[in-house]
C-alpha atoms as a PDB file:
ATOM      1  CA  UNK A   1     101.074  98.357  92.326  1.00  0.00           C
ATOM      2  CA  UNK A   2      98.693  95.230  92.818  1.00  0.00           C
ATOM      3  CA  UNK A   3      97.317  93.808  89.984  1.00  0.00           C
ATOM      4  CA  UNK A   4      93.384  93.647  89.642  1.00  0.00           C
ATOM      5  CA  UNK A   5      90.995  92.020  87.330  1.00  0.00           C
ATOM      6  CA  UNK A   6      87.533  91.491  87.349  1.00  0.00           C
ATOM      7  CA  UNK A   7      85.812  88.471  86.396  1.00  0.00           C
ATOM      8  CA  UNK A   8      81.349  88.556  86.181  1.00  0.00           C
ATOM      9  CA  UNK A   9      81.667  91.712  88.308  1.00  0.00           C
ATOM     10  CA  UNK A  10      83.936  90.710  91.345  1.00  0.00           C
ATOM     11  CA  UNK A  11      87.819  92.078  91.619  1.00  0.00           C
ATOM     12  CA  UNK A  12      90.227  89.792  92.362  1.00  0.00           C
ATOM     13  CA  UNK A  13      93.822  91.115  93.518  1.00  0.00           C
ATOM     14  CA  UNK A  14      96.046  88.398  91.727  1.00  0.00           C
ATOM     15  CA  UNK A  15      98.901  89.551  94.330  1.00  0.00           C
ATOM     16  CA  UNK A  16      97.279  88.785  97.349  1.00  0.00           C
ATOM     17  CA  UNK A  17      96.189  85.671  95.978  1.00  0.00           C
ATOM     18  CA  UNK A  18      97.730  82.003  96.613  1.00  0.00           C
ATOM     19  CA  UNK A  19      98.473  79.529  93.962  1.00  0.00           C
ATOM     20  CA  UNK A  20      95.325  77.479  94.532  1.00  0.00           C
ATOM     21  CA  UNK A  21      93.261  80.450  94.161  1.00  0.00           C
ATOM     22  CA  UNK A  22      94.808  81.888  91.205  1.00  0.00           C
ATOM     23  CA  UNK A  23      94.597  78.522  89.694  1.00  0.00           C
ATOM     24  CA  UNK A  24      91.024  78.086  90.213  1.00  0.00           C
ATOM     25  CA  UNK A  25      90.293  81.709  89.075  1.00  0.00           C
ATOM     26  CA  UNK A  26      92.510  80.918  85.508  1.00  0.00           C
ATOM     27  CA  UNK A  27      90.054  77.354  85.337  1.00  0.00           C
ATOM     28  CA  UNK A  28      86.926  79.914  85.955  1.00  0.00           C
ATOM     29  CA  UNK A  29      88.369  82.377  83.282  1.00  0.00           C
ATOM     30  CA  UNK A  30      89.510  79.627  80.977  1.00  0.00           C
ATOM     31  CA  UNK A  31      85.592  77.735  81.561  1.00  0.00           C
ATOM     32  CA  UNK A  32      83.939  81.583  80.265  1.00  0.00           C
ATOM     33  CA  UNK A  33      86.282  82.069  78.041  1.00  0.00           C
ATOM     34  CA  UNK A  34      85.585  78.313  76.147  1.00  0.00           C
ATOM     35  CA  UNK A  35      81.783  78.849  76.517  1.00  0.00           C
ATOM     36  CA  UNK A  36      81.961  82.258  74.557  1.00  0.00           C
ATOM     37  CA  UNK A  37      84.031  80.886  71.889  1.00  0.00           C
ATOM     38  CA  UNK A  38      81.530  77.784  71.525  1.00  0.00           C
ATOM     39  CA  UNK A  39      78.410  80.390  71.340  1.00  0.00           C
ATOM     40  CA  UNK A  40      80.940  82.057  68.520  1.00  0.00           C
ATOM     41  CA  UNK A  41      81.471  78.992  66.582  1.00  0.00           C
ATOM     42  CA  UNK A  42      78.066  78.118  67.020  1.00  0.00           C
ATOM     43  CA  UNK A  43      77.111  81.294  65.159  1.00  0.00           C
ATOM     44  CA  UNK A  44      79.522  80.869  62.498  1.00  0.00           C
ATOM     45  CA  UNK A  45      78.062  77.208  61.631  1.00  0.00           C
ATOM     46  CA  UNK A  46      74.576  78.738  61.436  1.00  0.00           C
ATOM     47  CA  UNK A  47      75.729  81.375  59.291  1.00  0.00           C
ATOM     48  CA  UNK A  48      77.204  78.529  57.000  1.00  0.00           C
ATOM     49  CA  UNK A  49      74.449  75.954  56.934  1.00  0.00           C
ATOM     50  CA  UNK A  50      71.585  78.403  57.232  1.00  0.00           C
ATOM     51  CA  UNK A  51      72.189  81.365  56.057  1.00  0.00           C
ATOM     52  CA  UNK A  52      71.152  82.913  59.293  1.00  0.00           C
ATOM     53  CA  UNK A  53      73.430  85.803  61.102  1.00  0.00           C
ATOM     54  CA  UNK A  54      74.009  86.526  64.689  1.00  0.00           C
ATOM     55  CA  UNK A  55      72.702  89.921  65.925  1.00  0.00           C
ATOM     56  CA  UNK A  56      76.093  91.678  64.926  1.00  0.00           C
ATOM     57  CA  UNK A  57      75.473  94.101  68.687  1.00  0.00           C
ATOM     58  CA  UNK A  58      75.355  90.385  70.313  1.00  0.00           C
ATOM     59  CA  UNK A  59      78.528  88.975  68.071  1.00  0.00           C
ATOM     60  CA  UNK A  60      80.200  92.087  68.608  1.00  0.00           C
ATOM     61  CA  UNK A  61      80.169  91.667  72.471  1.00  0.00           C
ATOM     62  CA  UNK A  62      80.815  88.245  72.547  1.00  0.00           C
ATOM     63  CA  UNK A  63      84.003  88.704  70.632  1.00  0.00           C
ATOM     64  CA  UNK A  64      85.217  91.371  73.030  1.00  0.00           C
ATOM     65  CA  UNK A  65      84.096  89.122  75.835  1.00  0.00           C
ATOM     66  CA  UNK A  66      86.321  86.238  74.651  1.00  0.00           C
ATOM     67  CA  UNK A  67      90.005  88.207  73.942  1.00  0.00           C
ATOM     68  CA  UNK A  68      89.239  89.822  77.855  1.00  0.00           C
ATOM     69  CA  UNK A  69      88.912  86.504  79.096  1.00  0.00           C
ATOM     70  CA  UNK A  70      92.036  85.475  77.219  1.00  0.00           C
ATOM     71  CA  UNK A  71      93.932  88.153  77.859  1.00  0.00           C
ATOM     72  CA  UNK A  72      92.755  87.926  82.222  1.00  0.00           C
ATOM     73  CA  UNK A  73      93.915  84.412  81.976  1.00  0.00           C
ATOM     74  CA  UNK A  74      97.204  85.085  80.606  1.00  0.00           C
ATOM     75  CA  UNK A  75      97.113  87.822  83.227  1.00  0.00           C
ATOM     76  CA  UNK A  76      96.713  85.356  86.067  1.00  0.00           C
ATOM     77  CA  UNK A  77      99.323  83.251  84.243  1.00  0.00           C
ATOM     78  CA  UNK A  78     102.005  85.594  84.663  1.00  0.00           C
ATOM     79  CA  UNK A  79     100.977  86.259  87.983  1.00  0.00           C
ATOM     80  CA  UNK A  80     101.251  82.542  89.048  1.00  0.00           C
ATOM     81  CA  UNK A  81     105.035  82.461  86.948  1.00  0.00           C
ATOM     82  CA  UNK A  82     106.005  85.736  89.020  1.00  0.00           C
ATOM     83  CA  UNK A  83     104.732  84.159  92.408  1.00  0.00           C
ATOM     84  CA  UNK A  84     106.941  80.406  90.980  1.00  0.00           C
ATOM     85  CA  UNK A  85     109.975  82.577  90.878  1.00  0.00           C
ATOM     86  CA  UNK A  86     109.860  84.286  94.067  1.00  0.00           C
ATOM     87  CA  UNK A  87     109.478  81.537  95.906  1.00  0.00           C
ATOM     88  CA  UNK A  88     112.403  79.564  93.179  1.00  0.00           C
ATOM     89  CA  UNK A  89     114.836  82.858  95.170  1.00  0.00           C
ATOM     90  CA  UNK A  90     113.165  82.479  98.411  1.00  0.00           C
ATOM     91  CA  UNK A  91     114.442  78.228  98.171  1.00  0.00           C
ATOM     92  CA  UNK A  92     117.653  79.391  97.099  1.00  0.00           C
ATOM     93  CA  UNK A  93     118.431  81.441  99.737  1.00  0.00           C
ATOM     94  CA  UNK A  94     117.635  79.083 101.962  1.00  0.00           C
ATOM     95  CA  UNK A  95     120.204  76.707 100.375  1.00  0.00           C
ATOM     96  CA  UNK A  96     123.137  76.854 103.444  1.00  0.00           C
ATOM     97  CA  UNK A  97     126.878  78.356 101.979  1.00  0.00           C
ATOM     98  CA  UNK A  98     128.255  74.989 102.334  1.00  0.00           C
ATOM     99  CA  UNK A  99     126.080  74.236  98.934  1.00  0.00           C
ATOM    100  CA  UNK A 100     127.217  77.171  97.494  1.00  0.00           C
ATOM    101  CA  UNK A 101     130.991  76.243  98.220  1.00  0.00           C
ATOM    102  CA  UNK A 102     130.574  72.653  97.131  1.00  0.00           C
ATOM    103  CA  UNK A 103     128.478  74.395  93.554  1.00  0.00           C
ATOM    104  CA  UNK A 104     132.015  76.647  93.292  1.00  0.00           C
ATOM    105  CA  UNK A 105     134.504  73.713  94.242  1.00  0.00           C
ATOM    106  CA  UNK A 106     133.083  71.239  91.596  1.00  0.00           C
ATOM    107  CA  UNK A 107     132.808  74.010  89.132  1.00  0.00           C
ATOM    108  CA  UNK A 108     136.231  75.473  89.663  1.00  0.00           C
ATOM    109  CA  UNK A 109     138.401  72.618  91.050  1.00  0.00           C
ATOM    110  CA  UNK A 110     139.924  69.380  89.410  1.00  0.00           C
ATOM    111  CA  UNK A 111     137.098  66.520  90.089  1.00  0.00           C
ATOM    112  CA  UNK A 112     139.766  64.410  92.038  1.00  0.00           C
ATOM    113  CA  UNK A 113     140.770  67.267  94.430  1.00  0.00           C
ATOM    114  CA  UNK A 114     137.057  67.931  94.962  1.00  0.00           C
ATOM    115  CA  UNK A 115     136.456  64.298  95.592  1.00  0.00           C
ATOM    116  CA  UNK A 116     139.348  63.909  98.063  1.00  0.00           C
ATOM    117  CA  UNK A 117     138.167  66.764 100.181  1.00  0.00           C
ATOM    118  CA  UNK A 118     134.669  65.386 100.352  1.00  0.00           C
ATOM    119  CA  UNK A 119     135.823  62.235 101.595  1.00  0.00           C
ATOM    120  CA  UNK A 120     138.135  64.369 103.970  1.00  0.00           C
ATOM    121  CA  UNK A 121     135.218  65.900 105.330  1.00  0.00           C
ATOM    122  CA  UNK A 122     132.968  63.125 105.602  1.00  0.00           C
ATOM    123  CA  UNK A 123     135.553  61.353 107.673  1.00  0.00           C
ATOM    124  CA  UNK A 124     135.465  64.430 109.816  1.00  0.00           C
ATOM    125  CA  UNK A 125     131.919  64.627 110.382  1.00  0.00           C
ATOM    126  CA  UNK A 126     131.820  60.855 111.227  1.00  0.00           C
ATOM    127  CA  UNK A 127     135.057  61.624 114.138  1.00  0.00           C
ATOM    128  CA  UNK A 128     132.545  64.494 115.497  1.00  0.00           C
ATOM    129  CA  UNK A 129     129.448  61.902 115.808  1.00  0.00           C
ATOM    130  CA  UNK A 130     131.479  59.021 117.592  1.00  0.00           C
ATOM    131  CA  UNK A 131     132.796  61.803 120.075  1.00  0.00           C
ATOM    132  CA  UNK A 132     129.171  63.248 121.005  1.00  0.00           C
ATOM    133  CA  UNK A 133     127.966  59.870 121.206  1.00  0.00           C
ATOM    134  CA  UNK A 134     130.280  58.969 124.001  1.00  0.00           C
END
């Protein structure tokens, strides 16, 4: 099921997104998100040196305005973790089974015997260039 947010009245399908876009979406979320909470605080200091409330309708929204934001931005933060991992298994399969045999051998094996069959193998490799160069 895709994930969809809206941010000032256009949906955004974090899924079909790249991680450029998301990342400039969670800056645009993040930049709303730190004006509100400035217009808050703002507020608060006039209640403190003047005496002078907000209009509690307009405090009220802006509140609810700011944990949205918050909470879309940690949305598109998971989003861009999910999308980091996929591609983290889509890089490890790629990784040919001779890595995952040397990963085994120096896990499993004594370090000498896994050093003596490298340099077995190297000197292999370097007999199999010498005869396709000729």
């Amino acid at each position: 099921m895709p994930t969809i947010i809206t941010v000032e009245g256009e949906e955004h399908d974090l899924e079909a997104m790249n991680r450029d876009e998301l990342l400039k979406l969670k800056s645009q979320i993040d930049g709303y998100k730190m004006s509100i909470d400035s217009q808050l605080s703002d507020a608060k200091a006039k209640v403190h040196t003047a005496g002078e409330y907000a209009d509690p309708d307009w405090y009220r929204r802006a509140r609810h305005a700011a944990r949205r934001m918050g909470r879309q931005s940690q949305t598109v933060q998971i989003e861009l973790a999910r999308q980091k991992a996929l591609q983290k298994e889509r890089s490890r399969a790629e990784v040919p089974l001779s890595q995952y045999f040397l990963d085994v051998a120096r896990e499993e094996m004594d370090p000498d015997d896994v050093r003596e069959m490298l340099e077995t193998a190297k000197r292999r490799r370097e007999v199999a260039r010498e005869k396709a160069d000729d």
